[in-house]
C-alpha atoms as a PDB file:
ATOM      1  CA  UNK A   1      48.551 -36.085 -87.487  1.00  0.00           C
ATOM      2  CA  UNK A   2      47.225 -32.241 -87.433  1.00  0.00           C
ATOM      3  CA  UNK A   3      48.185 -30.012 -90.651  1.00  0.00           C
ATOM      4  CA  UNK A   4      50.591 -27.141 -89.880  1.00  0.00           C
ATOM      5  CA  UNK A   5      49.993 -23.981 -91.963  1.00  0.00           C
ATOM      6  CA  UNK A   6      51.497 -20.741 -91.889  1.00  0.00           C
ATOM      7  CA  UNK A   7      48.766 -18.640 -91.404  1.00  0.00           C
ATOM      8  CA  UNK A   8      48.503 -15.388 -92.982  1.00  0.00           C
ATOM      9  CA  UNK A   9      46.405 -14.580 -90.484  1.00  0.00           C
ATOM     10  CA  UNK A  10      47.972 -14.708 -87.123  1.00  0.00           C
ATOM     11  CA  UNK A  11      51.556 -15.004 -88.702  1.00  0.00           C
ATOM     12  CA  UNK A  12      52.825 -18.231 -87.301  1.00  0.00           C
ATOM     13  CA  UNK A  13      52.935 -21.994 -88.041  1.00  0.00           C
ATOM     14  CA  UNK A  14      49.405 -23.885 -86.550  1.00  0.00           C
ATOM     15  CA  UNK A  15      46.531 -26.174 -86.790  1.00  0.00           C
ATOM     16  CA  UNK A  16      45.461 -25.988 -90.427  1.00  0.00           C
ATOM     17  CA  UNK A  17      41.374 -26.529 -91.422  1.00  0.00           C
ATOM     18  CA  UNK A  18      40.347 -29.928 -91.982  1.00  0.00           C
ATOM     19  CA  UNK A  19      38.975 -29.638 -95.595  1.00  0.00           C
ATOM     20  CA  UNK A  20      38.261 -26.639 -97.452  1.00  0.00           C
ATOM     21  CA  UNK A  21      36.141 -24.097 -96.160  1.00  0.00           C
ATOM     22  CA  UNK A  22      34.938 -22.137 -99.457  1.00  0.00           C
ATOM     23  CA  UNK A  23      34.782 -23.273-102.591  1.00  0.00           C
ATOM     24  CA  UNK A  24      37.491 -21.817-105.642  1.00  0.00           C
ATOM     25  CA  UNK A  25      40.556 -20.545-105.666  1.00  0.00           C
ATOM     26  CA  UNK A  26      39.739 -18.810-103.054  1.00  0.00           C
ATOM     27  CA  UNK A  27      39.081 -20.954-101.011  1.00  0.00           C
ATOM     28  CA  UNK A  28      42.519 -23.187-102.034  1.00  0.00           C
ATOM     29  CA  UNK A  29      44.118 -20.460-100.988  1.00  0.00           C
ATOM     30  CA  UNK A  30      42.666 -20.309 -97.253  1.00  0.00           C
ATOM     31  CA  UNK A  31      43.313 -23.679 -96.878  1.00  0.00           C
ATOM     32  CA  UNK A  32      46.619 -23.411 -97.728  1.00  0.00           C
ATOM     33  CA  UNK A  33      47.469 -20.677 -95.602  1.00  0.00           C
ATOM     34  CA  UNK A  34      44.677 -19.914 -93.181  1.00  0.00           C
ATOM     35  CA  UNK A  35      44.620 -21.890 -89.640  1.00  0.00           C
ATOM     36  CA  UNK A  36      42.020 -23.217 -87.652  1.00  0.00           C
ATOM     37  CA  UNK A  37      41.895 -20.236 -85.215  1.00  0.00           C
ATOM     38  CA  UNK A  38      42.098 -17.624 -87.973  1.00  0.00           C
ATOM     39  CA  UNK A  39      39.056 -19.350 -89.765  1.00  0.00           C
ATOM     40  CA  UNK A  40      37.388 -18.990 -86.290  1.00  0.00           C
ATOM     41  CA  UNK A  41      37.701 -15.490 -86.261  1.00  0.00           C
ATOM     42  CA  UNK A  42      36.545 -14.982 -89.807  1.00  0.00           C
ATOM     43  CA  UNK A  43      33.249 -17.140 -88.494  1.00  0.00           C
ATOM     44  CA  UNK A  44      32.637 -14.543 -85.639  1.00  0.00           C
ATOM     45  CA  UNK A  45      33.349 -11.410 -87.992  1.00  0.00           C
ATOM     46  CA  UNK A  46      31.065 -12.840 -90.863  1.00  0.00           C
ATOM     47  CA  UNK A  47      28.453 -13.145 -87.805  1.00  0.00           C
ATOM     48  CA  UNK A  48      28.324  -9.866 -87.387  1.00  0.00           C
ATOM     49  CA  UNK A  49      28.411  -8.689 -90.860  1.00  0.00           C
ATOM     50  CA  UNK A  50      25.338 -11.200 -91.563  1.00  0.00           C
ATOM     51  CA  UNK A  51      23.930  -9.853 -88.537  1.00  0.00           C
ATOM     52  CA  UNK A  52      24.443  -6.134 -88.842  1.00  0.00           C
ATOM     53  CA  UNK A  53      23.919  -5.621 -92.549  1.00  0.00           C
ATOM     54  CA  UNK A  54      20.858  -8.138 -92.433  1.00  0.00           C
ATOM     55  CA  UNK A  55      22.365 -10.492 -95.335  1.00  0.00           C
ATOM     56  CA  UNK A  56      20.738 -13.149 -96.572  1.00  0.00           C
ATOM     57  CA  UNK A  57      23.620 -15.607 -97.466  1.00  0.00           C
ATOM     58  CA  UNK A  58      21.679 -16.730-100.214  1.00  0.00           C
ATOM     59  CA  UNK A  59      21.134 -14.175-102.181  1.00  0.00           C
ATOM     60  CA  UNK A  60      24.078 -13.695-104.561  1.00  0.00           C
ATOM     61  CA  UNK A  61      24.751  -9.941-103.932  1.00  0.00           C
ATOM     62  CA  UNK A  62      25.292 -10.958-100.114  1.00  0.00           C
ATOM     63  CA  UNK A  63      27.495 -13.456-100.895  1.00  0.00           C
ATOM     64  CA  UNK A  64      29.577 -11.669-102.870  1.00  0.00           C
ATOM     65  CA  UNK A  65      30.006  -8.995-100.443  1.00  0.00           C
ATOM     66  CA  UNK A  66      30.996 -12.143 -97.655  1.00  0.00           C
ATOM     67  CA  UNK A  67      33.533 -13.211-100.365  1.00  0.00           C
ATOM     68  CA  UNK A  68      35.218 -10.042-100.908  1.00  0.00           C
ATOM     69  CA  UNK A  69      34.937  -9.268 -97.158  1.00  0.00           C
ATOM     70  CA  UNK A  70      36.704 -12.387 -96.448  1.00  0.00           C
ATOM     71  CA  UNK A  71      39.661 -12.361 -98.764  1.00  0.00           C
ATOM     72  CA  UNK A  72      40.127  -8.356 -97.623  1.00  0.00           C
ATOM     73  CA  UNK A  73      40.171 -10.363 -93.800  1.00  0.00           C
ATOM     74  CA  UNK A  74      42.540 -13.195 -94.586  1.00  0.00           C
ATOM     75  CA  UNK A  75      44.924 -11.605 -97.527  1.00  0.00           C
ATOM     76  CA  UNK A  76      44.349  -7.742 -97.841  1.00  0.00           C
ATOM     77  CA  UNK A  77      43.721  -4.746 -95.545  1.00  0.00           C
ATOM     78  CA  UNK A  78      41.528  -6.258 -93.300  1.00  0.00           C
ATOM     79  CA  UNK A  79      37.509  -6.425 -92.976  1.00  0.00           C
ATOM     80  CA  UNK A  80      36.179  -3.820 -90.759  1.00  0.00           C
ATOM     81  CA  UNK A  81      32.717  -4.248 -88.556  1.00  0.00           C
ATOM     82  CA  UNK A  82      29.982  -2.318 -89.702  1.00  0.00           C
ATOM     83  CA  UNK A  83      30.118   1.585 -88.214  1.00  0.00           C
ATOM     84  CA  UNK A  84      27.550   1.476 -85.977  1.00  0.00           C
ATOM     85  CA  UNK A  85      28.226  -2.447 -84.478  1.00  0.00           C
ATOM     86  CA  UNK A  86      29.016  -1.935 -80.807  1.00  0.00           C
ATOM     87  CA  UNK A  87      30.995  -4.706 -79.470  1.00  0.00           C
ATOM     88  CA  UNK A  88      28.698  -6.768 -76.140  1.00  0.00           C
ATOM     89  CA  UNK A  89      30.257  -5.574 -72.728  1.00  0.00           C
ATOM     90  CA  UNK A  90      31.995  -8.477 -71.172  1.00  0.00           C
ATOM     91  CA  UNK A  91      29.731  -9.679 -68.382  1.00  0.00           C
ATOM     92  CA  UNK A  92      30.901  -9.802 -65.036  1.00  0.00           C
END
């Protein structure tokens, strides 16, 4: 039987994740309240912060920056794309 969660995210009941995707409160908290398709789109945005700030995930500064990125995403204003990231044209 598939978890229901009300997502924060896309504010209405679906799929919840599996197991928890961070460890900490924090990640409790996404669990709880973060769905399957939300977490998806935190995957793709984290992509391109990774990608476009050159992060090593590693490294502790970078993965505090991922962290706070992702509970601005999930619970808080939102985490935008770097300035200069430029969306790929949809191909044809």
């Amino acid at each position: 039987m598939t978890r229901l969660v009300q997502c924060v995210l896309l504010k209405r009941e679906a799929p919840g994740l599996d197991r928890l995707p961070y460890p900490g409160p924090l990640g409790q908290r996404i669990f709880a309240e973060v769905s399957k398709e939300a977490w998806a789109q935190w995957v793709k945005h984290q992509t391109v912060l990774i990608n476009e700030y050159r992060l090593t995930p590693v490294d502790p500064k970078a993965r505090k920056l991922l962290e706070t990125e992702m509970e601005k995403f999930f619970f808080g204003t939102g985490s935008a794309a770097p300035e200069a990231f430029k969306a790929p044209e949809p191909q044809a």
